[in-house]
C-alpha atoms as a PDB file:
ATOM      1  CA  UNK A   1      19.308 -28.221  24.464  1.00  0.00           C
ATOM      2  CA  UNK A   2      17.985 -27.212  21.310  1.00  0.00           C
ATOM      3  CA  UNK A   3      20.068 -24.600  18.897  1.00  0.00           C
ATOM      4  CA  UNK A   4      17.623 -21.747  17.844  1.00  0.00           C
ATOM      5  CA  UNK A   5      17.863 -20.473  14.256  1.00  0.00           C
ATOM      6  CA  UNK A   6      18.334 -16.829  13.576  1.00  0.00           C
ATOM      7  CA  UNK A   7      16.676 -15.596  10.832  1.00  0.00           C
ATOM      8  CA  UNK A   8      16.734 -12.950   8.630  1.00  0.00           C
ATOM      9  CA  UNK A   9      14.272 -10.179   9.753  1.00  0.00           C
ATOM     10  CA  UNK A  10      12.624  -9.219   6.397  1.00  0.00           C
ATOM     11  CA  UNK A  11       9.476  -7.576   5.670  1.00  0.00           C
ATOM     12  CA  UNK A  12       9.177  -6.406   1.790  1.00  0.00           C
ATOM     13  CA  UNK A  13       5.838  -6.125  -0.551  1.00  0.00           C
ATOM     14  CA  UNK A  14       6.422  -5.022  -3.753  1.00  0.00           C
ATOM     15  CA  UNK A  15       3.031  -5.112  -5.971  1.00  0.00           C
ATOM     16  CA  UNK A  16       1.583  -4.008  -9.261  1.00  0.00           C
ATOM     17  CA  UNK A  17      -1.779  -3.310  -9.836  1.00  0.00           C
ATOM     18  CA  UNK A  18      -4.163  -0.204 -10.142  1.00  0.00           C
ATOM     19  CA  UNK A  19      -5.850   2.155  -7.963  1.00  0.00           C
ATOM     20  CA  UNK A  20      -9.501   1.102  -7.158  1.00  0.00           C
ATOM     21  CA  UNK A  21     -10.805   4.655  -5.811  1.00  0.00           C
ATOM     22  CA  UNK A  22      -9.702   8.051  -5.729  1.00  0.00           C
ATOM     23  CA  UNK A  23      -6.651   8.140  -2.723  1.00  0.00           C
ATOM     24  CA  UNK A  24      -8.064   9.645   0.512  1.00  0.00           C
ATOM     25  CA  UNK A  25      -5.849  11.931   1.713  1.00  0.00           C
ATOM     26  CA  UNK A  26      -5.783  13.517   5.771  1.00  0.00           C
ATOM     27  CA  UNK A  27      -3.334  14.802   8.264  1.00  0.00           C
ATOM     28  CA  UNK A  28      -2.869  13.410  11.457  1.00  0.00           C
ATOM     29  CA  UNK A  29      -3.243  15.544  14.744  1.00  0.00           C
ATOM     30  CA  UNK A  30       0.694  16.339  14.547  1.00  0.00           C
ATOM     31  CA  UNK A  31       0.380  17.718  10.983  1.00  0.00           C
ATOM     32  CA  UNK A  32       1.596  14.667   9.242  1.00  0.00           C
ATOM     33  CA  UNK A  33      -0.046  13.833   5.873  1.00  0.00           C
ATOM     34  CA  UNK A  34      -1.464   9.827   5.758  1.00  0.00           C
ATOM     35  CA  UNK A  35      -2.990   8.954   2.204  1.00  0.00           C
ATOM     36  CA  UNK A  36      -4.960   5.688   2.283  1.00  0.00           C
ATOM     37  CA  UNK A  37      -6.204   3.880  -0.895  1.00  0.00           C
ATOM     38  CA  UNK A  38      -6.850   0.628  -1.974  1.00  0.00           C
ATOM     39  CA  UNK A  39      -5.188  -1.410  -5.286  1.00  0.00           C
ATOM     40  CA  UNK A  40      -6.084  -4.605  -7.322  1.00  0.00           C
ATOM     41  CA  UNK A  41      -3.328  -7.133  -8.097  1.00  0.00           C
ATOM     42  CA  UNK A  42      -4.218  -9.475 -10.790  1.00  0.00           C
ATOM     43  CA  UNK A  43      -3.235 -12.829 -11.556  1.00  0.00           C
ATOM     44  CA  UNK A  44      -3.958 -14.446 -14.890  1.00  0.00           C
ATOM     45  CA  UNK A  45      -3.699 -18.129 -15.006  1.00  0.00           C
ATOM     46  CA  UNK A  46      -4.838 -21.055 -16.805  1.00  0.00           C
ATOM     47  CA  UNK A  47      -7.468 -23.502 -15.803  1.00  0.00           C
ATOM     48  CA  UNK A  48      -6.003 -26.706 -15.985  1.00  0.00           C
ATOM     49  CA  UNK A  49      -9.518 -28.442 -15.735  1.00  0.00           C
ATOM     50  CA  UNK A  50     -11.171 -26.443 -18.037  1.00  0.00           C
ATOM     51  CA  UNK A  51      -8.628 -25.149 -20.112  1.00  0.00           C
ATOM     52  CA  UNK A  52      -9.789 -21.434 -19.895  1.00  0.00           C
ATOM     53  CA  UNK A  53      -7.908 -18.460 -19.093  1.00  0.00           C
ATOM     54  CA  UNK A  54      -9.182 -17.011 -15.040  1.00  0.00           C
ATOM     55  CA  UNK A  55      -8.128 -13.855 -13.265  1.00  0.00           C
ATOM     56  CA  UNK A  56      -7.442 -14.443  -9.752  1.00  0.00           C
ATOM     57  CA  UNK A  57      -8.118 -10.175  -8.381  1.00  0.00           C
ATOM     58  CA  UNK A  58      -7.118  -9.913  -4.829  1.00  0.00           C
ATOM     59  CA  UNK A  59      -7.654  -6.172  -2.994  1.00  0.00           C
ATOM     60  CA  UNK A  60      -4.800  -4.615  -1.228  1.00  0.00           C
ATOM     61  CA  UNK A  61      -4.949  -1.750   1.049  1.00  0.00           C
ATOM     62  CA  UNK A  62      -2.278   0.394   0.871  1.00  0.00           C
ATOM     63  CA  UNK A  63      -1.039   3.609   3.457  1.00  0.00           C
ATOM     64  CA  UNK A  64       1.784   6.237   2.642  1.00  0.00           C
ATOM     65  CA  UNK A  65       2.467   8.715   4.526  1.00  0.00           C
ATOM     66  CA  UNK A  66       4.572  12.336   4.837  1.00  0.00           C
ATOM     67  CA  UNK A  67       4.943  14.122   1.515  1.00  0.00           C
ATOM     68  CA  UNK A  68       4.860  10.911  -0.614  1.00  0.00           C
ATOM     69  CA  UNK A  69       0.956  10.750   0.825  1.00  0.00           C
ATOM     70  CA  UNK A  70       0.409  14.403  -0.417  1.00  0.00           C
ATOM     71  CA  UNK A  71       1.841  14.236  -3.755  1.00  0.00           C
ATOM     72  CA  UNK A  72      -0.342  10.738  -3.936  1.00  0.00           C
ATOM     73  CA  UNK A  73      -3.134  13.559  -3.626  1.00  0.00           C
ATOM     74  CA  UNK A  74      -1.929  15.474  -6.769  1.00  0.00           C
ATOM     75  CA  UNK A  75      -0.855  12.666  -9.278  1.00  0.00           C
ATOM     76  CA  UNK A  76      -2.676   9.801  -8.596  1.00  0.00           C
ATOM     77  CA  UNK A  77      -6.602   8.543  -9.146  1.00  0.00           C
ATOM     78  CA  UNK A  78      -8.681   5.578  -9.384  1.00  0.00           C
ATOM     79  CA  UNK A  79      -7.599   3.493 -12.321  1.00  0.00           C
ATOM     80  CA  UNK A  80      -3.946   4.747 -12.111  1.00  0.00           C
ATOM     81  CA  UNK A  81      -1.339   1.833 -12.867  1.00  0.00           C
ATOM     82  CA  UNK A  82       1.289   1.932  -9.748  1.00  0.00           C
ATOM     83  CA  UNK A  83       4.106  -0.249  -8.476  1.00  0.00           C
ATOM     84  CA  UNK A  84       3.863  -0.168  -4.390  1.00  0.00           C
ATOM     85  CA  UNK A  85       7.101  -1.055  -2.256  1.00  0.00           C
ATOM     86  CA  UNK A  86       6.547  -1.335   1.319  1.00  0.00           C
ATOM     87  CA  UNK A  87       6.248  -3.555   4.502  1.00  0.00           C
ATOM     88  CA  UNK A  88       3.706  -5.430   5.586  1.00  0.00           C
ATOM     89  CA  UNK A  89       1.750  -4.138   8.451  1.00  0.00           C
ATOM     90  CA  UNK A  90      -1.056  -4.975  10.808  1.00  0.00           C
ATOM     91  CA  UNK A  91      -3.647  -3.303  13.157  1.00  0.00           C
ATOM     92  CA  UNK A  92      -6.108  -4.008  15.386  1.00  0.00           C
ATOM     93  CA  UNK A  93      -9.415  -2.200  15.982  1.00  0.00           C
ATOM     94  CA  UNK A  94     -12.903  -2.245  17.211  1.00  0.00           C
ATOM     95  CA  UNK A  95     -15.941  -2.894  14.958  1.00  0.00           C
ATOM     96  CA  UNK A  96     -18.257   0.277  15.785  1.00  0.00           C
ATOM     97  CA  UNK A  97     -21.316  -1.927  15.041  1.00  0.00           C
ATOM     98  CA  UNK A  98     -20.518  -5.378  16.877  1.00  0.00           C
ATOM     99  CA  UNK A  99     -17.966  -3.972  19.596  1.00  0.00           C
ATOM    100  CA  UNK A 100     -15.229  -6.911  18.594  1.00  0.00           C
ATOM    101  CA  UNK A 101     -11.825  -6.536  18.332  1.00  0.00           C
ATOM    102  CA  UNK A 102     -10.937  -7.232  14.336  1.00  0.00           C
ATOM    103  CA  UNK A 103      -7.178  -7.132  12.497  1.00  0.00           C
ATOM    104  CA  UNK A 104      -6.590  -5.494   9.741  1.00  0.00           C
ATOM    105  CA  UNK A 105      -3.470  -5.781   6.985  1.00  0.00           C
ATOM    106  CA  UNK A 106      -2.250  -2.997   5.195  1.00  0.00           C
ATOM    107  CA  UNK A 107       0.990  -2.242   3.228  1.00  0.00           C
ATOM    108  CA  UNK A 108       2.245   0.373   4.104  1.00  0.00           C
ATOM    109  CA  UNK A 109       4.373   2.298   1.426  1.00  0.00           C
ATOM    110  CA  UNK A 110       7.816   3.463   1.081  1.00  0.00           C
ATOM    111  CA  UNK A 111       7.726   4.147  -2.417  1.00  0.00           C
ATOM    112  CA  UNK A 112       5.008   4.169  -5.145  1.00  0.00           C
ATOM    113  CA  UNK A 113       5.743   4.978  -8.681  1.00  0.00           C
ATOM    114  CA  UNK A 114       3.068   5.581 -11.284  1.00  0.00           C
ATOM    115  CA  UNK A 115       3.441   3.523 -14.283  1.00  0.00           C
ATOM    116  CA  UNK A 116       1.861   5.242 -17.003  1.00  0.00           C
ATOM    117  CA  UNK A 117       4.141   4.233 -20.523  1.00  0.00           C
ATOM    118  CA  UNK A 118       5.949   7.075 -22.095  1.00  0.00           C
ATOM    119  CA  UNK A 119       6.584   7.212 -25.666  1.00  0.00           C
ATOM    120  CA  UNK A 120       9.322   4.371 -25.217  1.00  0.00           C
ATOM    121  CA  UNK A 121       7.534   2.290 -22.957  1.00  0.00           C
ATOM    122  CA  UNK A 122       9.483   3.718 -20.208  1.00  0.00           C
ATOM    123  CA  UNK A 123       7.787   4.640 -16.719  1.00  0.00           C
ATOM    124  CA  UNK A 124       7.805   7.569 -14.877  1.00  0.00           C
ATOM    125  CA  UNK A 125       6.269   9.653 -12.059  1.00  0.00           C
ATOM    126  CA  UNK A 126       7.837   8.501  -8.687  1.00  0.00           C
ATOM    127  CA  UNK A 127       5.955   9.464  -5.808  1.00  0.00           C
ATOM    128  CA  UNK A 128       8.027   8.588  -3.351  1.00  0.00           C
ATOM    129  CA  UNK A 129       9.988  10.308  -0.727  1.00  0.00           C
ATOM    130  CA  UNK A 130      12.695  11.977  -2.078  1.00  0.00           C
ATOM    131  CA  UNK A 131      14.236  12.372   1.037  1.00  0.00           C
ATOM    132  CA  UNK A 132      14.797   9.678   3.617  1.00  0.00           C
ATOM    133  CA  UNK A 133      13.369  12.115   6.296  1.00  0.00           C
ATOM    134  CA  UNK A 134      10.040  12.130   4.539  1.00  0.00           C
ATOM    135  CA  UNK A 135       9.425   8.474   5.787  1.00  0.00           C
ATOM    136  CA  UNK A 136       8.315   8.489   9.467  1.00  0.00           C
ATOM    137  CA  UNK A 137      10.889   6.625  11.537  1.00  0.00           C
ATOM    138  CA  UNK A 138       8.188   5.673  14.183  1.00  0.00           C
ATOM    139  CA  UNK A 139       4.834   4.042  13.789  1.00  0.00           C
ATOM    140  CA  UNK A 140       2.108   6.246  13.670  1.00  0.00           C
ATOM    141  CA  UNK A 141      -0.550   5.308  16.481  1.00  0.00           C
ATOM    142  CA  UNK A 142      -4.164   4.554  15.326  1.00  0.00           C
ATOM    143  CA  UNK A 143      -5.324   7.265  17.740  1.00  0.00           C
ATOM    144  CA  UNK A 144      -3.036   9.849  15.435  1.00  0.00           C
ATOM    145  CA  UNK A 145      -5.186   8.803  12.307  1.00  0.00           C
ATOM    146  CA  UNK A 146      -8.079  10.753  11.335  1.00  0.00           C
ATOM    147  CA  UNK A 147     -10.072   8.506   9.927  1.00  0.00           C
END
């Protein structure tokens, strides 16, 4: 008989990058505010071949929801430097135009703090929730999502 391993159940995303559009921001059927928007992460790193400096961009969506999603609304924009911590989460759905099932990854937030430099370099404007009860303890259903 073979011994099974537990593991550690850990899901955490923690990312810096900067807002590629404007945050769209809706309520779900049940009132509850959902803000999605999209960030780049970059990664500079030299070419060992050629010897030239490359940025490796990759495209992250991002989902926050409750009052952290509405003040996302107020204080955030496209270009906006943030710091996202979250879990990892995934979806399924059907393609309107080919009628397949696809998956989708998202991270959805628990915190995201904007990280514009004050005038000593230190950051400020946390979005988050500052409540624990702002976070929704369930997940949300895709059918609850307006968009």
């Amino acid at each position: 008989m073979t011994a099974q391993i537990k593991l550690p159940e850990q899901n955490l995303v923690l990312l810096v990058g900067r807002l590629t559009r404007d945050p769209n921001v809706a309520f779900t059927q049940k009132g509850q505010a959902v803000c999605r928007c999209d960030i780049a992460v970059n990664r500079r790193y030299l070419d060992a071949t050629t010897n030239e400096w490359k940025d490796d961009t990759v495209f992250v969506p991002v989902v926050v929801w409750g009052a952290a999603a509405e003040r996302c609304k107020d204080r955030v924009k496209k270009g906006t430097p943030v710091q996202v911590e979250g879990r990892l989460t995934s979806s399924e759905y059907t393609d309107k135009n080919t009628g397949q099932t696809r998956k989708s990854m998202q991270v959805t937030a628990r915190r995201i703090q904007i990280l514009e430099s004050g005038a000593a370099g230190s950051y400020h404007n946390d979005v988050s929730p500052a409540a624990k009860d702002d976070v929704p303890t369930t997940d949300v259903m895709e059918d609850d999502v307006p968009f």
